[in-house]
C-alpha atoms as a PDB file:
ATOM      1  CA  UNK A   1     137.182  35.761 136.263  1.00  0.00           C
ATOM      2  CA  UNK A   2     134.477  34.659 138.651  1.00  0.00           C
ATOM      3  CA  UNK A   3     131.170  32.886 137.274  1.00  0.00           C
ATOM      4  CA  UNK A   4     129.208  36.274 138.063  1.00  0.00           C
ATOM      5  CA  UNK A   5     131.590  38.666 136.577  1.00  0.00           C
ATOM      6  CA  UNK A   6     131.363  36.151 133.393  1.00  0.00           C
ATOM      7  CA  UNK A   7     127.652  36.381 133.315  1.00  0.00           C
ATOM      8  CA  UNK A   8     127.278  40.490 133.364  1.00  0.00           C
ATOM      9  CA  UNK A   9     130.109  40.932 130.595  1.00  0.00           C
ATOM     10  CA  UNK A  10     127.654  38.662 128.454  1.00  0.00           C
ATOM     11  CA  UNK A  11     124.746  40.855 129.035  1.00  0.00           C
ATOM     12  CA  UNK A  12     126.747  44.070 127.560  1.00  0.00           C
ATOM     13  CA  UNK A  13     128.063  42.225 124.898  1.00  0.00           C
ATOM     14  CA  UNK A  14     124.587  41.182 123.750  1.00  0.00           C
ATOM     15  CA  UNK A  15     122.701  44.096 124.161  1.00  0.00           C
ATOM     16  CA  UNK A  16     119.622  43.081 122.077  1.00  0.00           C
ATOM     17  CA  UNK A  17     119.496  39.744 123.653  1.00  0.00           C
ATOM     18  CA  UNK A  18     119.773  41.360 127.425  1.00  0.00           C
ATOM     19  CA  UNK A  19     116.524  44.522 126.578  1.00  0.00           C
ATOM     20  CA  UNK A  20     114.478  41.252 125.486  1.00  0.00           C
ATOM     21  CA  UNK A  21     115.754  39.426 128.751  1.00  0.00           C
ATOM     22  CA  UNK A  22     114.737  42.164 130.902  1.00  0.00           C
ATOM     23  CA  UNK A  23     111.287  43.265 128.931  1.00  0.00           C
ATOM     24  CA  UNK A  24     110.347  39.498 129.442  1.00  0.00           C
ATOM     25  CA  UNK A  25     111.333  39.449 132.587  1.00  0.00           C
ATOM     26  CA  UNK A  26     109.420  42.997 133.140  1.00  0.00           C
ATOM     27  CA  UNK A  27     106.335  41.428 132.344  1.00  0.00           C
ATOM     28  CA  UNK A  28     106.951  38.275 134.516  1.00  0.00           C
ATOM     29  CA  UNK A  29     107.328  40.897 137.379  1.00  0.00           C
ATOM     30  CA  UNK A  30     103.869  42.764 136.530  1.00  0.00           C
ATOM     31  CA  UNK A  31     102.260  39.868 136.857  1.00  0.00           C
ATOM     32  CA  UNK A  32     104.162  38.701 139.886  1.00  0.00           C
ATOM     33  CA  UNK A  33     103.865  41.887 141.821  1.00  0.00           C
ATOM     34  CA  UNK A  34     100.275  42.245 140.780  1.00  0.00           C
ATOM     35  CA  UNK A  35      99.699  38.767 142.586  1.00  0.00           C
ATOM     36  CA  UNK A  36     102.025  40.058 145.101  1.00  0.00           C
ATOM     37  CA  UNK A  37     101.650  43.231 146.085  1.00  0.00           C
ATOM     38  CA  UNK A  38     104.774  44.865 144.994  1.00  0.00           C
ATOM     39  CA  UNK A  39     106.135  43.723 148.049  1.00  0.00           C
ATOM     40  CA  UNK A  40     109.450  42.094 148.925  1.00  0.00           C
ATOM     41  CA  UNK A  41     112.406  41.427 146.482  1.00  0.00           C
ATOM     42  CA  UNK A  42     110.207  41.587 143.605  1.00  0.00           C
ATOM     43  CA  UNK A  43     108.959  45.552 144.138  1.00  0.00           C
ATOM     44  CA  UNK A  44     112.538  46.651 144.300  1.00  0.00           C
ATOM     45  CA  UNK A  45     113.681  44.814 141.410  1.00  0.00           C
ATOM     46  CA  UNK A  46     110.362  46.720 139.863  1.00  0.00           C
ATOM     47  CA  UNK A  47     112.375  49.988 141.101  1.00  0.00           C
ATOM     48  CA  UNK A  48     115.931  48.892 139.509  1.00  0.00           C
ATOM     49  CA  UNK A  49     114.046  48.488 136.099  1.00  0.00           C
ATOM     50  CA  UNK A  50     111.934  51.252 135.821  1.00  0.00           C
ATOM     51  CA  UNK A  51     115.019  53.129 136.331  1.00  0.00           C
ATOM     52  CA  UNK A  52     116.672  51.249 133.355  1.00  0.00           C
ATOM     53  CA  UNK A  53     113.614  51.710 131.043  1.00  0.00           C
ATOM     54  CA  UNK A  54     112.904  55.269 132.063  1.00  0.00           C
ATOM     55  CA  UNK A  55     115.771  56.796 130.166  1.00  0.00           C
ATOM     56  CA  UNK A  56     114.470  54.426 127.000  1.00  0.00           C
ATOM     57  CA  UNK A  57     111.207  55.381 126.961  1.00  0.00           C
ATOM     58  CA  UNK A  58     112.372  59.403 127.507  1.00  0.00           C
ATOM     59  CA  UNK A  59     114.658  59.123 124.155  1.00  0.00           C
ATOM     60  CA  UNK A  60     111.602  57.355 121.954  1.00  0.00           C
ATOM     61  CA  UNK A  61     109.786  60.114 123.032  1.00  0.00           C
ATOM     62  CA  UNK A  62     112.223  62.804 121.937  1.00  0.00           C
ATOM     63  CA  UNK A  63     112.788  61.304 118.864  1.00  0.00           C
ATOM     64  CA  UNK A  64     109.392  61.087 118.169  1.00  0.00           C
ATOM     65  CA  UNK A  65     108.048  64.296 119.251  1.00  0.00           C
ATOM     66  CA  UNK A  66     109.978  66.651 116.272  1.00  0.00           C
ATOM     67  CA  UNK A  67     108.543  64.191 113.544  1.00  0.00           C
ATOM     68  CA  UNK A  68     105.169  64.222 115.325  1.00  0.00           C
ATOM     69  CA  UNK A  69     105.506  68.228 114.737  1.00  0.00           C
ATOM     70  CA  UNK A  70     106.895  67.882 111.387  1.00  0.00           C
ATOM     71  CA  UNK A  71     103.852  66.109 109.862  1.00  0.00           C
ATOM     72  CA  UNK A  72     101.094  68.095 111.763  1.00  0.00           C
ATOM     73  CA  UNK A  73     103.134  71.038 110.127  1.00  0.00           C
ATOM     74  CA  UNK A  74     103.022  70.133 107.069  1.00  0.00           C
ATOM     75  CA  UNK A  75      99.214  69.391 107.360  1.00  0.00           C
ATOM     76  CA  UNK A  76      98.915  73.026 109.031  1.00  0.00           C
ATOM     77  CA  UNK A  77     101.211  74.476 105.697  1.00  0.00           C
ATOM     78  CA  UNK A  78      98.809  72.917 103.209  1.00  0.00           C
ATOM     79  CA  UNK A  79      95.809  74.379 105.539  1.00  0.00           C
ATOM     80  CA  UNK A  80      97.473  77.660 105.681  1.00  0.00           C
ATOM     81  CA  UNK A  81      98.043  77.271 101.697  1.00  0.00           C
ATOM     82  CA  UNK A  82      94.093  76.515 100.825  1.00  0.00           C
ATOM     83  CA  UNK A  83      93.131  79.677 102.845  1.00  0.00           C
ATOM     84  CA  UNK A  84      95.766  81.936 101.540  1.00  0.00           C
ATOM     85  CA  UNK A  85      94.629  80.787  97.656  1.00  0.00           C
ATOM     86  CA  UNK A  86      90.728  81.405  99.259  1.00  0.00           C
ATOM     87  CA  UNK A  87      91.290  84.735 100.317  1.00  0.00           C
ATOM     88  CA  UNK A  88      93.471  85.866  97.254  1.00  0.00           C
ATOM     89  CA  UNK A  89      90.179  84.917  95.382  1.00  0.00           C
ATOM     90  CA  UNK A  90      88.233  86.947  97.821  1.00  0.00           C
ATOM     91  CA  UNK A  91      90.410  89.834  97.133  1.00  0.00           C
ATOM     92  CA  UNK A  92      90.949  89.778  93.356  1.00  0.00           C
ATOM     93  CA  UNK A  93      86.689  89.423  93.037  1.00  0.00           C
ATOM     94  CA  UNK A  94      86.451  92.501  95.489  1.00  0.00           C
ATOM     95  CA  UNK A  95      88.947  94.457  93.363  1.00  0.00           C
ATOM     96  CA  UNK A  96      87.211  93.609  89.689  1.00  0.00           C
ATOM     97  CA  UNK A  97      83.794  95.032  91.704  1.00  0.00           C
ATOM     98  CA  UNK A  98      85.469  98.108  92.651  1.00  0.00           C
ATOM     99  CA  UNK A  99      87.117  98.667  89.485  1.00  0.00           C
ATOM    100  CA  UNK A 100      83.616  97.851  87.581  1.00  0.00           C
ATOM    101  CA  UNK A 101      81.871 100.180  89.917  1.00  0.00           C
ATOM    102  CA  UNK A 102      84.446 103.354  89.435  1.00  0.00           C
ATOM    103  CA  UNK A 103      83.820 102.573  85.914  1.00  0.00           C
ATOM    104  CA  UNK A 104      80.097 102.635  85.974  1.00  0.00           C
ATOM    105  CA  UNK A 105      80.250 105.907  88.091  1.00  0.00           C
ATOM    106  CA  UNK A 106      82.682 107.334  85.445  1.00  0.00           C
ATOM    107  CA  UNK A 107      79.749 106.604  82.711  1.00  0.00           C
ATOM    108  CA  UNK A 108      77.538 108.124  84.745  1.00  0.00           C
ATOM    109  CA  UNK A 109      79.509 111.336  85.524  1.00  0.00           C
ATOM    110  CA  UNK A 110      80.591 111.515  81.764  1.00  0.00           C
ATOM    111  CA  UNK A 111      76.754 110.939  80.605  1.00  0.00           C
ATOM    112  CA  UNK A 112      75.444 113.648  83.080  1.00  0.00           C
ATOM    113  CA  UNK A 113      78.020 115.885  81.946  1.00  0.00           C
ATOM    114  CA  UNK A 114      76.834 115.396  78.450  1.00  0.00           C
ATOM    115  CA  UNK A 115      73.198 115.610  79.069  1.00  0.00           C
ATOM    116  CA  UNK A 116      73.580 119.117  80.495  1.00  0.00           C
ATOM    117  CA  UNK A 117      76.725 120.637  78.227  1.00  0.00           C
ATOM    118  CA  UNK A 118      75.962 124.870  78.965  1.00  0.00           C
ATOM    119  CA  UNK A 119      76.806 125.832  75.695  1.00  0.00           C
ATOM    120  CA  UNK A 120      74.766 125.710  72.232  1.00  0.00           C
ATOM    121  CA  UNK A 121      71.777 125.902  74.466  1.00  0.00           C
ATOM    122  CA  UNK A 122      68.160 125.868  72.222  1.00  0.00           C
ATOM    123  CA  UNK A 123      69.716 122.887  69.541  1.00  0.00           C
ATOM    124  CA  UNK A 124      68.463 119.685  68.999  1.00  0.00           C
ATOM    125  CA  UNK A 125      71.087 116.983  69.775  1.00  0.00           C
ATOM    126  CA  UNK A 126      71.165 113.537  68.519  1.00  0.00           C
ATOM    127  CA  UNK A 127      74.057 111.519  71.503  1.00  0.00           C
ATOM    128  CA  UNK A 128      76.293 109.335  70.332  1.00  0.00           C
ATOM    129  CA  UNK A 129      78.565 106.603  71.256  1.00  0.00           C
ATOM    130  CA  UNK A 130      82.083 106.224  69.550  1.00  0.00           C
ATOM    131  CA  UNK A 131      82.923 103.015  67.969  1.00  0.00           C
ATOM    132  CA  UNK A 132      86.316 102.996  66.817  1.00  0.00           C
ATOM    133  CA  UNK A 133      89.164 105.770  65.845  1.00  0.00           C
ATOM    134  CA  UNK A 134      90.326 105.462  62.702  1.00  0.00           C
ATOM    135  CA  UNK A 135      93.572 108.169  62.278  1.00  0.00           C
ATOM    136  CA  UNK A 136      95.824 107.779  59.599  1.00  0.00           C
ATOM    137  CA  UNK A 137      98.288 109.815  58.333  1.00  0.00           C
ATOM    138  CA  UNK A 138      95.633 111.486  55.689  1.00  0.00           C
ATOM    139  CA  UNK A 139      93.367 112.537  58.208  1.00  0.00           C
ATOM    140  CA  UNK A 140      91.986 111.565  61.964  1.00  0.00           C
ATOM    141  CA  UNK A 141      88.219 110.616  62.117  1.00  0.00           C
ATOM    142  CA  UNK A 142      86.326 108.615  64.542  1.00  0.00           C
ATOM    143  CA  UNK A 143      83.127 106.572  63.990  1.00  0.00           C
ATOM    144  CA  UNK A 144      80.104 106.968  66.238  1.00  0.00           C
ATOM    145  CA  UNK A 145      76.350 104.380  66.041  1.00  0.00           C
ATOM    146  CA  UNK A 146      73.920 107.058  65.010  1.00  0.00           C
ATOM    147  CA  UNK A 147      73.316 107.992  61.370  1.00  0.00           C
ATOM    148  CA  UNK A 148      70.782 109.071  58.883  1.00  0.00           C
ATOM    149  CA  UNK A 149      68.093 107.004  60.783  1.00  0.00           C
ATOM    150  CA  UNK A 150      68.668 108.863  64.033  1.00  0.00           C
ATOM    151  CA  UNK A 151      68.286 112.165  61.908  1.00  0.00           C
ATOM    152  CA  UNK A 152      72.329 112.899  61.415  1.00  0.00           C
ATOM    153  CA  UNK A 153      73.577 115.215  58.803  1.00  0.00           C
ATOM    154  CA  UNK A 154      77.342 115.741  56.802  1.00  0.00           C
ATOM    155  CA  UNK A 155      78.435 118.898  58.337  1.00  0.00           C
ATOM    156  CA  UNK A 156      76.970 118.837  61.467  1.00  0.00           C
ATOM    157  CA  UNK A 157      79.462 119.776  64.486  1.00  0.00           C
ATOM    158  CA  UNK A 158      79.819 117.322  67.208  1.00  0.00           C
ATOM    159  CA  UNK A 159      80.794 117.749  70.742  1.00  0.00           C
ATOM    160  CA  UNK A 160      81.429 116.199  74.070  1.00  0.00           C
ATOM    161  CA  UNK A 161      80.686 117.377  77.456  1.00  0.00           C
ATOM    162  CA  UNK A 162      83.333 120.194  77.641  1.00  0.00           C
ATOM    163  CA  UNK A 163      83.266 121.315  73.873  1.00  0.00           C
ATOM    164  CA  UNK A 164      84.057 120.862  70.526  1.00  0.00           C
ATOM    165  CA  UNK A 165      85.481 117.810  69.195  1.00  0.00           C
ATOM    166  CA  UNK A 166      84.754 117.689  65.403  1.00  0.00           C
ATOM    167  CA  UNK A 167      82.262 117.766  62.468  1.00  0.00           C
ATOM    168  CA  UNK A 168      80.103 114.607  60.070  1.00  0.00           C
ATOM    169  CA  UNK A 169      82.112 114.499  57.379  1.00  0.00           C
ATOM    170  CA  UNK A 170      80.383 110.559  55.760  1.00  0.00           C
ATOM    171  CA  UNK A 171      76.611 109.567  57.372  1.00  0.00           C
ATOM    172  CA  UNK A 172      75.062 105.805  56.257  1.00  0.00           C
ATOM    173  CA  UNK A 173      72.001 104.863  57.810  1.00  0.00           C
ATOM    174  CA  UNK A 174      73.195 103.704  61.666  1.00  0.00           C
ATOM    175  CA  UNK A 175      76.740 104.986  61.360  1.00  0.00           C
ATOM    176  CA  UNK A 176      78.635 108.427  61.187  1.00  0.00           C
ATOM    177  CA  UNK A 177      82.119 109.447  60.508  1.00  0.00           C
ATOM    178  CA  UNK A 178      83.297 112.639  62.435  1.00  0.00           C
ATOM    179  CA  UNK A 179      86.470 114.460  61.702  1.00  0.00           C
ATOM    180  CA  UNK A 180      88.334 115.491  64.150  1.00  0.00           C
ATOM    181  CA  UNK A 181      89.545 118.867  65.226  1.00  0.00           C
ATOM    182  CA  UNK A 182      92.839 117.905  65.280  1.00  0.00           C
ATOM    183  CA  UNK A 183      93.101 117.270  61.913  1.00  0.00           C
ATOM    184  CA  UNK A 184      95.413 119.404  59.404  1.00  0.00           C
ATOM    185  CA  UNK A 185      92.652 119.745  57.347  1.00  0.00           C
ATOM    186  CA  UNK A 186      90.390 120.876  60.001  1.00  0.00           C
ATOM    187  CA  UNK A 187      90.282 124.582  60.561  1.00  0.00           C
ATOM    188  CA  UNK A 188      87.633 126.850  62.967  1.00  0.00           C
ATOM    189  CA  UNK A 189      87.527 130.389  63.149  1.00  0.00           C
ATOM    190  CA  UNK A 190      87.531 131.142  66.963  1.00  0.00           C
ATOM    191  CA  UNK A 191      87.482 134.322  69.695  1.00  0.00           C
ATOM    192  CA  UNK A 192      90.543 134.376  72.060  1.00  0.00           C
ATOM    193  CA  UNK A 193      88.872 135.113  75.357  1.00  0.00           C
ATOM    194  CA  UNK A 194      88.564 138.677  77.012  1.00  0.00           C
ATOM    195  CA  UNK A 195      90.072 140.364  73.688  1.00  0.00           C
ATOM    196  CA  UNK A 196      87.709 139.197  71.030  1.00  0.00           C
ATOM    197  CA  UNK A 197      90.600 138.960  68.871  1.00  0.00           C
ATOM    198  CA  UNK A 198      89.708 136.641  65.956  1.00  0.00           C
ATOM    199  CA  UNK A 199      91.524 133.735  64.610  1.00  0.00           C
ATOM    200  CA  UNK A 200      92.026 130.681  62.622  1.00  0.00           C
ATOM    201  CA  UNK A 201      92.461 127.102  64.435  1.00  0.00           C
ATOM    202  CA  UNK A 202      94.217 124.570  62.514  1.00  0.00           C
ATOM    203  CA  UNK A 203      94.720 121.052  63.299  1.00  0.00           C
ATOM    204  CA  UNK A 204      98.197 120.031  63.556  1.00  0.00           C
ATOM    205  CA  UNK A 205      97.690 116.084  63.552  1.00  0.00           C
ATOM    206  CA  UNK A 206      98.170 115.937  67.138  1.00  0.00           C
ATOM    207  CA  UNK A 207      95.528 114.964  70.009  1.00  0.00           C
ATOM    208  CA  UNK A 208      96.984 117.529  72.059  1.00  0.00           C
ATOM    209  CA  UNK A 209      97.843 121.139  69.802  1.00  0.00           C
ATOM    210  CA  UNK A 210      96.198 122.946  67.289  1.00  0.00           C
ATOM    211  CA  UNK A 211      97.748 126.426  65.788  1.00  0.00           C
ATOM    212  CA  UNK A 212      96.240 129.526  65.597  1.00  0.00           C
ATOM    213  CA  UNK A 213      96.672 131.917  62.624  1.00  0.00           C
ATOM    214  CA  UNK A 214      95.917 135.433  61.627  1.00  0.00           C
ATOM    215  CA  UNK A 215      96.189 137.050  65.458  1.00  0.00           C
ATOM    216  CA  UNK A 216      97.128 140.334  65.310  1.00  0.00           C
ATOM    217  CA  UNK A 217     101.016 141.141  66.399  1.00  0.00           C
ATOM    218  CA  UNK A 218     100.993 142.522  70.025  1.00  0.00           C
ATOM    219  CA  UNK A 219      97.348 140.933  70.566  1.00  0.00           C
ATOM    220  CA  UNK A 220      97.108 140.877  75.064  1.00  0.00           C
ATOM    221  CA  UNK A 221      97.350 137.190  75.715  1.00  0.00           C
ATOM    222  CA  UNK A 222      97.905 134.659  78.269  1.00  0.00           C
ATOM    223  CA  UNK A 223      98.529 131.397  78.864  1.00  0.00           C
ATOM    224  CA  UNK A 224      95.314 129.337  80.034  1.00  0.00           C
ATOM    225  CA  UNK A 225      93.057 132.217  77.601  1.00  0.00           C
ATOM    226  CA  UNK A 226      90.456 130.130  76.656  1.00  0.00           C
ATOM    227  CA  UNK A 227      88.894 130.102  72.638  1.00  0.00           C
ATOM    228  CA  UNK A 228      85.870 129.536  71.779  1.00  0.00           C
ATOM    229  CA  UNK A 229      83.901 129.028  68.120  1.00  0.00           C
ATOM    230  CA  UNK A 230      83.301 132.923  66.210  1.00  0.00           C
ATOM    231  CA  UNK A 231      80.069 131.904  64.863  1.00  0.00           C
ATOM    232  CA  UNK A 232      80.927 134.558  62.104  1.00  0.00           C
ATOM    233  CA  UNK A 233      78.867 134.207  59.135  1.00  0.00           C
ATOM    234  CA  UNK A 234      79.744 131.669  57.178  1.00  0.00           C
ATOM    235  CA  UNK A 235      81.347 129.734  59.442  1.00  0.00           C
ATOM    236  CA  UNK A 236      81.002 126.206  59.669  1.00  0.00           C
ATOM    237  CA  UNK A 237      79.904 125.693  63.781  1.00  0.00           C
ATOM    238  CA  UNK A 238      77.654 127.837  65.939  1.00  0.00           C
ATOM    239  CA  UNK A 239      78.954 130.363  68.296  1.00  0.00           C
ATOM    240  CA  UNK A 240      80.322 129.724  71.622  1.00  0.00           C
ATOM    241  CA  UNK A 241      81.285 126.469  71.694  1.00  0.00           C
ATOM    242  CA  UNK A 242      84.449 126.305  73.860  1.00  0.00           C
ATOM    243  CA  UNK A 243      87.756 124.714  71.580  1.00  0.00           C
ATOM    244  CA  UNK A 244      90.939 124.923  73.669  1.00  0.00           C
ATOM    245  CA  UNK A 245      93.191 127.573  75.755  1.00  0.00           C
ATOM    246  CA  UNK A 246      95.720 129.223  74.945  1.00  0.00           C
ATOM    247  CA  UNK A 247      99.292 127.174  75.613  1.00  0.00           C
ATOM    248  CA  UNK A 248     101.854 128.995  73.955  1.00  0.00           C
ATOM    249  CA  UNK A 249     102.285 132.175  72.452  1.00  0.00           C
ATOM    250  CA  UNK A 250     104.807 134.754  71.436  1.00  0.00           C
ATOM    251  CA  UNK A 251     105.370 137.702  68.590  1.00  0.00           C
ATOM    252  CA  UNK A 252     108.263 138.420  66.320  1.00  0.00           C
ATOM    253  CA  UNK A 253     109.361 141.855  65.378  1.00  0.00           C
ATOM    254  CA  UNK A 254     108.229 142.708  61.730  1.00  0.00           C
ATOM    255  CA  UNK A 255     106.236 139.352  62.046  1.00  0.00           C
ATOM    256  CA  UNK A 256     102.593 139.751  60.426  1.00  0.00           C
ATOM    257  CA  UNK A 257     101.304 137.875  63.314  1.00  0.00           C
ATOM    258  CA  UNK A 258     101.028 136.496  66.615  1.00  0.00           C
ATOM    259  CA  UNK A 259     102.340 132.471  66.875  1.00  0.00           C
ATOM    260  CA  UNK A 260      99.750 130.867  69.357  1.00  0.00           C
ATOM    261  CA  UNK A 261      99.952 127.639  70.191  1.00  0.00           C
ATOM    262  CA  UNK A 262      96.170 126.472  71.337  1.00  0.00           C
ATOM    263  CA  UNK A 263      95.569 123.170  73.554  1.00  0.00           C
ATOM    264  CA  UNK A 264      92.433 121.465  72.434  1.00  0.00           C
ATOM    265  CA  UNK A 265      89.405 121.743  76.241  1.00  0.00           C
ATOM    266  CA  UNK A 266      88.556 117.662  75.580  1.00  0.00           C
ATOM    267  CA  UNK A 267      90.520 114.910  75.449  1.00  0.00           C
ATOM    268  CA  UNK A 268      90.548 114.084  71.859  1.00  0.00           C
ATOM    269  CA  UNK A 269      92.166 110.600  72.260  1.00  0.00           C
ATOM    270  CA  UNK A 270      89.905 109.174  74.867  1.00  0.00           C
ATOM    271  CA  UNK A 271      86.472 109.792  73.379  1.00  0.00           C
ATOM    272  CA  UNK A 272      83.291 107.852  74.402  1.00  0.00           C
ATOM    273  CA  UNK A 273      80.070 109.594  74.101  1.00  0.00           C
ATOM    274  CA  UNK A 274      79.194 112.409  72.047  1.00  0.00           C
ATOM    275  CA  UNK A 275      76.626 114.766  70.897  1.00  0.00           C
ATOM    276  CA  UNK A 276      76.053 115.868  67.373  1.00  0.00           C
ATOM    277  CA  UNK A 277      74.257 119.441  67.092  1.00  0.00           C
ATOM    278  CA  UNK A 278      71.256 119.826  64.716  1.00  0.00           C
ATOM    279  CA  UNK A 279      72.990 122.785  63.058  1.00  0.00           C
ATOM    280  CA  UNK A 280      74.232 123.187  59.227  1.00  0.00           C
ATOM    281  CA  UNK A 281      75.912 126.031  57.899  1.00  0.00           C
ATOM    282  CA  UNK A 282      73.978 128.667  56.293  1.00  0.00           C
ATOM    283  CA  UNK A 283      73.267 127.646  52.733  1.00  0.00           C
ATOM    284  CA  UNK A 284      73.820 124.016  53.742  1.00  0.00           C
ATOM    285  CA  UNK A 285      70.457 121.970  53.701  1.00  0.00           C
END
């Protein structure tokens, strides 16, 4: 093996040693060629190493590159997290404003409703706001913030904006308790509709039904009829106060009676402001 060949096996067999050989000598030739020119044997040995560094300097840089994205991703995810959070703020304040503002315009509606009810037109009303339900399984009341002081009276109907709802069965001075309709104890004589058939409504203990006793057998019904307070003497509400419509009915031959099922106009379970009527029964000071 000749001297030469020796000397070029050594510089792949020390590859380290030969990249710091020929950065050194790299620099040596800058400064060399700057002095120089670039010209002569120096510029092309400039040439014959630039073409060995090239490919170097092209694999740090695609190394590098992918972690270069990797960390300004990372920084962009965590950006991209802070706005999402931001906006989900944004979002969930906008929805509690539109949720309090359809509730405000629901007090509203129900209030106006209330302040013009078109039925037991010429009585003084006291309005009320209903504190708590209190239905057990002796009898179904609710509790409203006006009492004696406000001018209520035991035995004075209530209603809400689309009818009747109960009567003051226990005043104190800032509290009354109102039994409900749909009590089994409660019971209101009431006109079916277009026939002026009279009747007896019973509470059932349900929000939702009430029965109807003492209609005649064959009595013209139908579904949807709507019943409304008798006002016969001696009753205990005024006339025409709307109660419920008719929901079921049917007849039985021999039977004494009509079976009528009657759905109750307000939404017993779901009370919130209320009117008591200054009205008593006759006899009842």
């Amino acid at each position: 093996m000749s001297s030469r060949e020796y000397g070029i096996n050594r510089l792949f067999v020390r590859p380290r040693a030969t990249l710091l050989a020929l950065v050194l000598a790299s620099v040596t030739l800058v400064t060399v060629s700057y002095k120089s020119q670039g010209s002569g044997i120096t510029g092309a040995f400039q040439k014959s190493l630039k073409s060995f560094t090239d490919p170097i300097r092209s694999t740090s840089n695609s190394v590098l590159h992918p972690i270069e994205n990797v960390v300004s991703g990372a920084f962009n995810y965590s950006s991209l997290k802070k706005q999402n959070a931001y906006l989900q703020g944004q979002i969930s304040m906008l929805k509690t404003k539109e949720f309090l503002a359809n509730q405000l315009q629901s007090e509203v509606q129900a209030l106006t409703a209330l302040a013009n009810i078109p039925f037991a037109q010429g009585l003084k009303t006291v309005s009320a706001i209903v504190d708590n339900y209190s239905p057990t399984n002796s009898q179904m009341t609710i509790n409203i913030d006006k009492g004696s002081s406000a001018g209520v009276k035991v035995g004075q109907p209530v209603v809400a904006a689309l009818g009747l709802i109960g009567r003051v069965v226990l005043v104190t001075r800032t509290s009354s308790t109102i039994l409900l309709i749909s009590d089994p104890s409660s019971s209101i004589g009431v006109t079916l509709g277009s026939s002026s058939q009279v009747g007896l409504a019973i509470g059932t203990g349900s929000f939702d039904s009430m029965t109807v006793n003492l209609v005649d057998p064959g009595t013209s019904l139908y579904t949807g009829e709507p019943a409304y307070t008798s006002g016969l003497q001696g009753g205990i509400y005024p006339p025409n106060i709307p109660v419920g419509k008719v929901a079921k009915y049917s007849s039985t031959p021999g039977a004494l009676q009509e079976r009528v099922s009657l759905a109750p106009i307000v939404d017993i379970a779901h009370l919130q402001y209320v009117k008591v009527l200054d009205w008593l029964p006759s006899g009842v000071q």
